[in-house]
PDB file of N, CA and C in Angstrom:
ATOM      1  N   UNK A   1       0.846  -1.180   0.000  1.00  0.00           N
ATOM      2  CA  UNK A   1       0.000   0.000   0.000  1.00  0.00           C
ATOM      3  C   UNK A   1       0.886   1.237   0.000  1.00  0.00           C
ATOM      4  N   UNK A   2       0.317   2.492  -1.019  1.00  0.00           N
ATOM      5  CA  UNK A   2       1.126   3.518  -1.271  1.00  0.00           C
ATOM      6  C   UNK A   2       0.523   4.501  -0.153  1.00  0.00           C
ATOM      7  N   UNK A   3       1.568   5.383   0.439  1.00  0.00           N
ATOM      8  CA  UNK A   3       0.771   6.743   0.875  1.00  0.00           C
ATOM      9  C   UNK A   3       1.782   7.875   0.684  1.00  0.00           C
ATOM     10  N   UNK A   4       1.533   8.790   1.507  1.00  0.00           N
ATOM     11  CA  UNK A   4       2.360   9.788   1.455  1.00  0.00           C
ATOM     12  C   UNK A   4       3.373   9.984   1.990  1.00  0.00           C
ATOM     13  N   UNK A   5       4.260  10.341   2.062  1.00  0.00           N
ATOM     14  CA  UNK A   5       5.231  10.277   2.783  1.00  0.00           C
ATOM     15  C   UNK A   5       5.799  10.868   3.880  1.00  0.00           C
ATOM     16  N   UNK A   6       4.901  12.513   3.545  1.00  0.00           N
ATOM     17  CA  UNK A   6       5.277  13.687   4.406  1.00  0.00           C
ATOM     18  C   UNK A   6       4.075  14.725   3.987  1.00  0.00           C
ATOM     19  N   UNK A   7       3.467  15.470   4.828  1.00  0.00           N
ATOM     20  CA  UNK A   7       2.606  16.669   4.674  1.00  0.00           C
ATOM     21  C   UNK A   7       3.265  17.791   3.321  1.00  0.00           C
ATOM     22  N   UNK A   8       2.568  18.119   2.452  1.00  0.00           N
ATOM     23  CA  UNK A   8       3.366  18.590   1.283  1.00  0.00           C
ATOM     24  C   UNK A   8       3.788  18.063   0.533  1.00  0.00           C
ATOM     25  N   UNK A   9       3.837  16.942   0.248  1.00  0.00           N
ATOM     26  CA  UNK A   9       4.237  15.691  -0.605  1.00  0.00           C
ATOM     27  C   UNK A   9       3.458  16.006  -2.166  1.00  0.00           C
ATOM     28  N   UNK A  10       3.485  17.282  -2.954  1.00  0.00           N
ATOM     29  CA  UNK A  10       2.464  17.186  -4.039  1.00  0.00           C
ATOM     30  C   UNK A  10       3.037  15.874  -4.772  1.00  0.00           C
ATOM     31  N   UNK A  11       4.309  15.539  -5.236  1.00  0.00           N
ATOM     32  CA  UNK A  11       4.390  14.976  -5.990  1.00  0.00           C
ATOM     33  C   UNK A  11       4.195  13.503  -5.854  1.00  0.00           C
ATOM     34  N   UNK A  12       3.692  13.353  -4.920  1.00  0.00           N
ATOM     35  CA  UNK A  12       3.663  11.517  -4.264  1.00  0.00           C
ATOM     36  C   UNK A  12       2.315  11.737  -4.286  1.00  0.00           C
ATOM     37  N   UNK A  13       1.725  13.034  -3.644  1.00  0.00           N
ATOM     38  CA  UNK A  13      -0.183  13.053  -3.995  1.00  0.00           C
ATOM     39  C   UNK A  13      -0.286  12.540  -5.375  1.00  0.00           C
ATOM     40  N   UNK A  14       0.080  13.657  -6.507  1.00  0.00           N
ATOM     41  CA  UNK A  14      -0.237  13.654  -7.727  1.00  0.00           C
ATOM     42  C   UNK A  14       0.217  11.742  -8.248  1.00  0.00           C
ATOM     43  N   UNK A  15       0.995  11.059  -7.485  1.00  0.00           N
ATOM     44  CA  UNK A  15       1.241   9.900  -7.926  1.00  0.00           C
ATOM     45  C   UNK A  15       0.595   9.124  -7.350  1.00  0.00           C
ATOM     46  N   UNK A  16      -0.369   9.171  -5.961  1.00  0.00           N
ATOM     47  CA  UNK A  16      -1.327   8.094  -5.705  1.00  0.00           C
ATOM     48  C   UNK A  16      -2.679   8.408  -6.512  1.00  0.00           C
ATOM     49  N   UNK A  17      -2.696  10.051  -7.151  1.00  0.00           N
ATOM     50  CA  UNK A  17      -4.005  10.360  -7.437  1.00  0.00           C
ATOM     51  C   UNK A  17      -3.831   9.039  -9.127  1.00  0.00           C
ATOM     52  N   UNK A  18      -2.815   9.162  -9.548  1.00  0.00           N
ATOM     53  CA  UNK A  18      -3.301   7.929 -10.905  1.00  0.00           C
ATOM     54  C   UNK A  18      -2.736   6.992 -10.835  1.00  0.00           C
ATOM     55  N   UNK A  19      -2.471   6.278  -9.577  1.00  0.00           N
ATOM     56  CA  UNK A  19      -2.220   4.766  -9.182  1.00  0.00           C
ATOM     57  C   UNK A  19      -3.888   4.660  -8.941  1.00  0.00           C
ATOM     58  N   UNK A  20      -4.630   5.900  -8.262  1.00  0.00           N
ATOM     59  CA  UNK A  20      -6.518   5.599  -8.058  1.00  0.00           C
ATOM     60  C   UNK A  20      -7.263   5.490  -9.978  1.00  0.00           C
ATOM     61  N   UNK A  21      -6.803   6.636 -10.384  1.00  0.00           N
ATOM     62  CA  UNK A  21      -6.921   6.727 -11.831  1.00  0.00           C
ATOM     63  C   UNK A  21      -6.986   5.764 -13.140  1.00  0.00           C
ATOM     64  N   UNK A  22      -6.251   5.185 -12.415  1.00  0.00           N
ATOM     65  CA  UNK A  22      -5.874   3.780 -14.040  1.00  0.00           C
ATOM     66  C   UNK A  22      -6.835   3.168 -13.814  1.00  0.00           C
ATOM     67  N   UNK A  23      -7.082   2.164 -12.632  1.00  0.00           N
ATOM     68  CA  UNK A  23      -8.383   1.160 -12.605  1.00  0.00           C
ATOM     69  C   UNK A  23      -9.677   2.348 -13.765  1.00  0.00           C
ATOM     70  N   UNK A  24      -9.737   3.566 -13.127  1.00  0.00           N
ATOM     71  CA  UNK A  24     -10.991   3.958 -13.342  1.00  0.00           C
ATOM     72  C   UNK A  24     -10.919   4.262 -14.980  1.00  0.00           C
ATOM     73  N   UNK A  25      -9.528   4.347 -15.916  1.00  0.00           N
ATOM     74  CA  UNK A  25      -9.602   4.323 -17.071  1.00  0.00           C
ATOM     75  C   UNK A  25      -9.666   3.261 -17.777  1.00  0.00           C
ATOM     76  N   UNK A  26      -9.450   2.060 -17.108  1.00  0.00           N
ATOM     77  CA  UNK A  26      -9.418   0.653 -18.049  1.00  0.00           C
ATOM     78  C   UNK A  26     -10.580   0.396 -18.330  1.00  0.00           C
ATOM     79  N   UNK A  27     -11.831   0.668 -16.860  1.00  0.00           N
ATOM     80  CA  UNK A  27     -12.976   0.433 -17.058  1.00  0.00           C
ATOM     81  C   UNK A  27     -13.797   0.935 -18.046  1.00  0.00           C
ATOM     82  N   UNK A  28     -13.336   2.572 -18.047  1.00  0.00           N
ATOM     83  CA  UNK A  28     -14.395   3.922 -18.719  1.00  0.00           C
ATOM     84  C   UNK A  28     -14.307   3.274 -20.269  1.00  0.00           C
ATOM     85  N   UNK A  29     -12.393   2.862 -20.201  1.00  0.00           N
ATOM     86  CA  UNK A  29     -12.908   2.122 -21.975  1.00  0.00           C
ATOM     87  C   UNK A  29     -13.469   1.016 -22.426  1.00  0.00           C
ATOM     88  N   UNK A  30     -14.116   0.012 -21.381  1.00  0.00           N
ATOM     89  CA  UNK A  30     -14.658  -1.004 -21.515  1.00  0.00           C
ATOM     90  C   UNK A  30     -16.129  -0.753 -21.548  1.00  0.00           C
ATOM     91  N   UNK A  31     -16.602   0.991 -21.161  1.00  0.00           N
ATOM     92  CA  UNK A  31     -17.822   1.336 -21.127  1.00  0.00           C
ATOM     93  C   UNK A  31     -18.178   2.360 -22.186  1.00  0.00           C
ATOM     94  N   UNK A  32     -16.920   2.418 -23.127  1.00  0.00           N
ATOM     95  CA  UNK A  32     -17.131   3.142 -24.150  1.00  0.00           C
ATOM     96  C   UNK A  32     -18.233   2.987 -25.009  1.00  0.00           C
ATOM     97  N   UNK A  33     -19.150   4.260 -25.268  1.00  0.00           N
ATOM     98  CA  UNK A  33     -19.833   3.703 -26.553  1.00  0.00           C
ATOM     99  C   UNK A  33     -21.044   3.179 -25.529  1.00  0.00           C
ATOM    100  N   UNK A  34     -21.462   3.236 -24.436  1.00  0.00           N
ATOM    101  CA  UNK A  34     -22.289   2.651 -23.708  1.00  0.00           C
ATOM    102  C   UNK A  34     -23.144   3.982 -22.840  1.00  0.00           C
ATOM    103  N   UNK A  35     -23.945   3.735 -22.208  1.00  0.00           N
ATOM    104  CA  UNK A  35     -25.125   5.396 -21.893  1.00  0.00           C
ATOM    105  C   UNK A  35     -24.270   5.121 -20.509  1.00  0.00           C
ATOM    106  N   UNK A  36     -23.394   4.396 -19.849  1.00  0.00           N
ATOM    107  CA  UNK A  36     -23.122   4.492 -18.827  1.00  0.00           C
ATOM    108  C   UNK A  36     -21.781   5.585 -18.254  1.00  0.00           C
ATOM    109  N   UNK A  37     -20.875   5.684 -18.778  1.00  0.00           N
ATOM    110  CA  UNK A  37     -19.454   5.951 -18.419  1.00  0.00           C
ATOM    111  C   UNK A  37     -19.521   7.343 -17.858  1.00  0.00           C
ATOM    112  N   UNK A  38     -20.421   8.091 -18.111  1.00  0.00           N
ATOM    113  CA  UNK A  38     -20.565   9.165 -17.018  1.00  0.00           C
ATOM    114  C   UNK A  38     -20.890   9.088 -15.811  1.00  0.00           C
ATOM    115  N   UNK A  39     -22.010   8.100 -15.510  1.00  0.00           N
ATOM    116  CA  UNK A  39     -22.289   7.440 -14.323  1.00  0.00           C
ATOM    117  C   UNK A  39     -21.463   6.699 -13.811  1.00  0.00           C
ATOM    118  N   UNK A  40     -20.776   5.936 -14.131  1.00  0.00           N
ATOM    119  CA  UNK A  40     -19.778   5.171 -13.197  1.00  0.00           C
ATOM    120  C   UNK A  40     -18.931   5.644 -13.020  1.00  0.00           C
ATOM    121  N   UNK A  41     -18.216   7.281 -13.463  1.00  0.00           N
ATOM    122  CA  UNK A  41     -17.714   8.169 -13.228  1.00  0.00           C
ATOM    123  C   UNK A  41     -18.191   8.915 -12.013  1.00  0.00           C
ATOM    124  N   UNK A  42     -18.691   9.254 -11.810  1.00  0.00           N
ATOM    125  CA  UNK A  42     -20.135  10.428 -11.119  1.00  0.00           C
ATOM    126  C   UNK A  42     -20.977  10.149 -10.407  1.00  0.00           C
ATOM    127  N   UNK A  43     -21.800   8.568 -10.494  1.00  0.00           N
ATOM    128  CA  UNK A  43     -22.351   8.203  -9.858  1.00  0.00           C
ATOM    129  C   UNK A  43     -22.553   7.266  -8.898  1.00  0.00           C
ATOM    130  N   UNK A  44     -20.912   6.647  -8.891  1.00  0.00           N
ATOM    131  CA  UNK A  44     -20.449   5.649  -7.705  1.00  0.00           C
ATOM    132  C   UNK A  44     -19.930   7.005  -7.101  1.00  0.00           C
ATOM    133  N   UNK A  45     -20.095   6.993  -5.561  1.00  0.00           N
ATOM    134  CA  UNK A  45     -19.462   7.361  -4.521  1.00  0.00           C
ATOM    135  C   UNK A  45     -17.780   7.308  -4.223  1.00  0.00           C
ATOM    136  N   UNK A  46     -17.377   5.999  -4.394  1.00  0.00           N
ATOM    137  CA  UNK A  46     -16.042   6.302  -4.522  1.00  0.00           C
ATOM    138  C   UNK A  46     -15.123   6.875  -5.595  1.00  0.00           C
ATOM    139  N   UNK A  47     -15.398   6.784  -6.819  1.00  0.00           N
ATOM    140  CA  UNK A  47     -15.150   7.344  -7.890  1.00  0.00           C
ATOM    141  C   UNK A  47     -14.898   9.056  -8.188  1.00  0.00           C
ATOM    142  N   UNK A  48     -16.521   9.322  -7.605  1.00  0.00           N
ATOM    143  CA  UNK A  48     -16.459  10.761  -7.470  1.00  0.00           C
ATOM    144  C   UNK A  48     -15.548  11.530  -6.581  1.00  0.00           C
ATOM    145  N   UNK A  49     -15.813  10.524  -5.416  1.00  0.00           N
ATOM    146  CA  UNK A  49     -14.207  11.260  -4.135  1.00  0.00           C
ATOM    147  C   UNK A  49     -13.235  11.245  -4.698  1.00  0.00           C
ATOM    148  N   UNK A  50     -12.649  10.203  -5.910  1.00  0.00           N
ATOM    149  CA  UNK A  50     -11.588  10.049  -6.084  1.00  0.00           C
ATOM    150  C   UNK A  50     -10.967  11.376  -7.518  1.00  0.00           C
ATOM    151  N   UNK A  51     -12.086  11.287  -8.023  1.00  0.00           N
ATOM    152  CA  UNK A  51     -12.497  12.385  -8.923  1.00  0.00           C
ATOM    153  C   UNK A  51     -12.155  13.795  -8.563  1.00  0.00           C
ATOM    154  N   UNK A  52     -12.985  14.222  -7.136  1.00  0.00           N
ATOM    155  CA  UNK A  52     -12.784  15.703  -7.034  1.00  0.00           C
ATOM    156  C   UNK A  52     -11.506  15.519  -5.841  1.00  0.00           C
ATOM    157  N   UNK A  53     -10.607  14.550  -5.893  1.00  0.00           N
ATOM    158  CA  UNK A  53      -9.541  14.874  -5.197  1.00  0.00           C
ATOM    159  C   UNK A  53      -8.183  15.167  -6.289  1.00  0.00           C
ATOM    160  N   UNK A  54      -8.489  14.484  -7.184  1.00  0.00           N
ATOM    161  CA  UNK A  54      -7.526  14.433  -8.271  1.00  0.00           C
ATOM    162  C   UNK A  54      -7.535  15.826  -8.903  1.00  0.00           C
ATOM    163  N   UNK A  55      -9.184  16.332  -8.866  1.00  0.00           N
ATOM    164  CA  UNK A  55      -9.148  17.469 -10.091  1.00  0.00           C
ATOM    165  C   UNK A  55      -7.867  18.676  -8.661  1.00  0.00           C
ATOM    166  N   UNK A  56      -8.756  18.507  -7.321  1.00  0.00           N
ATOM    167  CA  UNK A  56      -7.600  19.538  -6.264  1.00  0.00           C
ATOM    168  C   UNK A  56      -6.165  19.570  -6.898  1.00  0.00           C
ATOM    169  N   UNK A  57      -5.978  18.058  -7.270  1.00  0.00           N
ATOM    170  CA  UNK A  57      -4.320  18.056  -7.505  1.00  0.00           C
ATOM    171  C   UNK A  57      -4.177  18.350  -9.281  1.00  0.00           C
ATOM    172  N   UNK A  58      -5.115  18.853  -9.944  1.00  0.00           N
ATOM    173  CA  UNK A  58      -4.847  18.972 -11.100  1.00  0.00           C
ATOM    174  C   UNK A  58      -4.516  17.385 -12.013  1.00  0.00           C
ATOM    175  N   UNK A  59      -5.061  16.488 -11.625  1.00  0.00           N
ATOM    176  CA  UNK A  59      -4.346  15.527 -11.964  1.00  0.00           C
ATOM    177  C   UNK A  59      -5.296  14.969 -13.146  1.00  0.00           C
ATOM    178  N   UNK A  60      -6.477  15.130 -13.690  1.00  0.00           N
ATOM    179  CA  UNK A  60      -7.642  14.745 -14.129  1.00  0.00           C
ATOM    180  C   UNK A  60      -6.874  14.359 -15.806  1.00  0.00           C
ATOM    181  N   UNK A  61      -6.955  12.946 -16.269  1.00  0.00           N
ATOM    182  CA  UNK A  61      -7.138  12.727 -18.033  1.00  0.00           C
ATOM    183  C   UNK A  61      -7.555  13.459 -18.404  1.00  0.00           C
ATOM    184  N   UNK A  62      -6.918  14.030 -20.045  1.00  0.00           N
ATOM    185  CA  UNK A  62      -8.112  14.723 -20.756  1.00  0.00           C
ATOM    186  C   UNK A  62      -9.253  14.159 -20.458  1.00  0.00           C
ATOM    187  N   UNK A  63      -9.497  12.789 -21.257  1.00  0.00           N
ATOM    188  CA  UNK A  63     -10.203  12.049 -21.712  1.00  0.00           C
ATOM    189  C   UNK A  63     -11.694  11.952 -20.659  1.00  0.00           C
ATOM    190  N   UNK A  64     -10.843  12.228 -19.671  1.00  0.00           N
ATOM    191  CA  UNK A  64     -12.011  11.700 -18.534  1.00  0.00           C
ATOM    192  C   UNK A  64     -12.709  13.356 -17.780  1.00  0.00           C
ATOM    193  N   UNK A  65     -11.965  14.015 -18.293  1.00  0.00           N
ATOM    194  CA  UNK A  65     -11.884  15.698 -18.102  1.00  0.00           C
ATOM    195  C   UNK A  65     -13.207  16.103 -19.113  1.00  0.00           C
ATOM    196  N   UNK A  66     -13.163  15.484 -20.107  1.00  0.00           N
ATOM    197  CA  UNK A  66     -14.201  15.987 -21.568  1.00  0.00           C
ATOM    198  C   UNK A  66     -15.568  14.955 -21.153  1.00  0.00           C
ATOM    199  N   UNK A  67     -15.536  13.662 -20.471  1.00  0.00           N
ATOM    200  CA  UNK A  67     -16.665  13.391 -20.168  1.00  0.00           C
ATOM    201  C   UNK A  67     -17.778  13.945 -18.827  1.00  0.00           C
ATOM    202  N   UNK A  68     -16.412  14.219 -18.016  1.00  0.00           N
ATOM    203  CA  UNK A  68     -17.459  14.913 -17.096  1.00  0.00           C
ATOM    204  C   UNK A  68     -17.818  15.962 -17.272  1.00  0.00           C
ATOM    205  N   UNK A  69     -17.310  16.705 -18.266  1.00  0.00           N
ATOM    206  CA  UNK A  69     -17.604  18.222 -18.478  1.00  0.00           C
ATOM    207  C   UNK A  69     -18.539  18.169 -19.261  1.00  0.00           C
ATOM    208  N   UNK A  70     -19.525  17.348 -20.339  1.00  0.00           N
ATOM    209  CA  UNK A  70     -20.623  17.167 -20.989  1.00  0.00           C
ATOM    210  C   UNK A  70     -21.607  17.146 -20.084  1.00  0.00           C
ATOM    211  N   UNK A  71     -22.739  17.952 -21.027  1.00  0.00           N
ATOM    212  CA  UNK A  71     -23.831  18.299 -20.075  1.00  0.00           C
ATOM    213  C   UNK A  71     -24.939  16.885 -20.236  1.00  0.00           C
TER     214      UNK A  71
END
């Protein structure tokens, strides 16, 4: 298990934020093309925490940046 190392640590944040990230991109492309991938973005609970902690650290995919931003 990864954590931080020290208070101020951006660059070990920004590196657990897409060790959380990858799972959630392997999936989004397995949901490509499907009415879901905004929702399992957005609408699981853990996802979304993991979501608006990443965007704090600037850390957000395009890819995954352009789906949540569709209305």
């Amino acid at each position: 298990m990864h954590s931080l190392r020290r208070p101020g640590d951006l660059r070990g944040a920004r590196d657990a934020m897409a060790r959380g990230i990858a799972p959630l991109l392997r999936r989004l492309k397995s949901l490509k093309g499907t009415p879901y991938s905004r929702s399992f973005l957005l609408g699981l609970p853990h996802n979304a925490a993991l979501l608006a902690a990443a965007e704090g650290y600037g850390c957000i995919p395009p890819e995954i940046d352009r789906l949540i931003r569709q209305a």
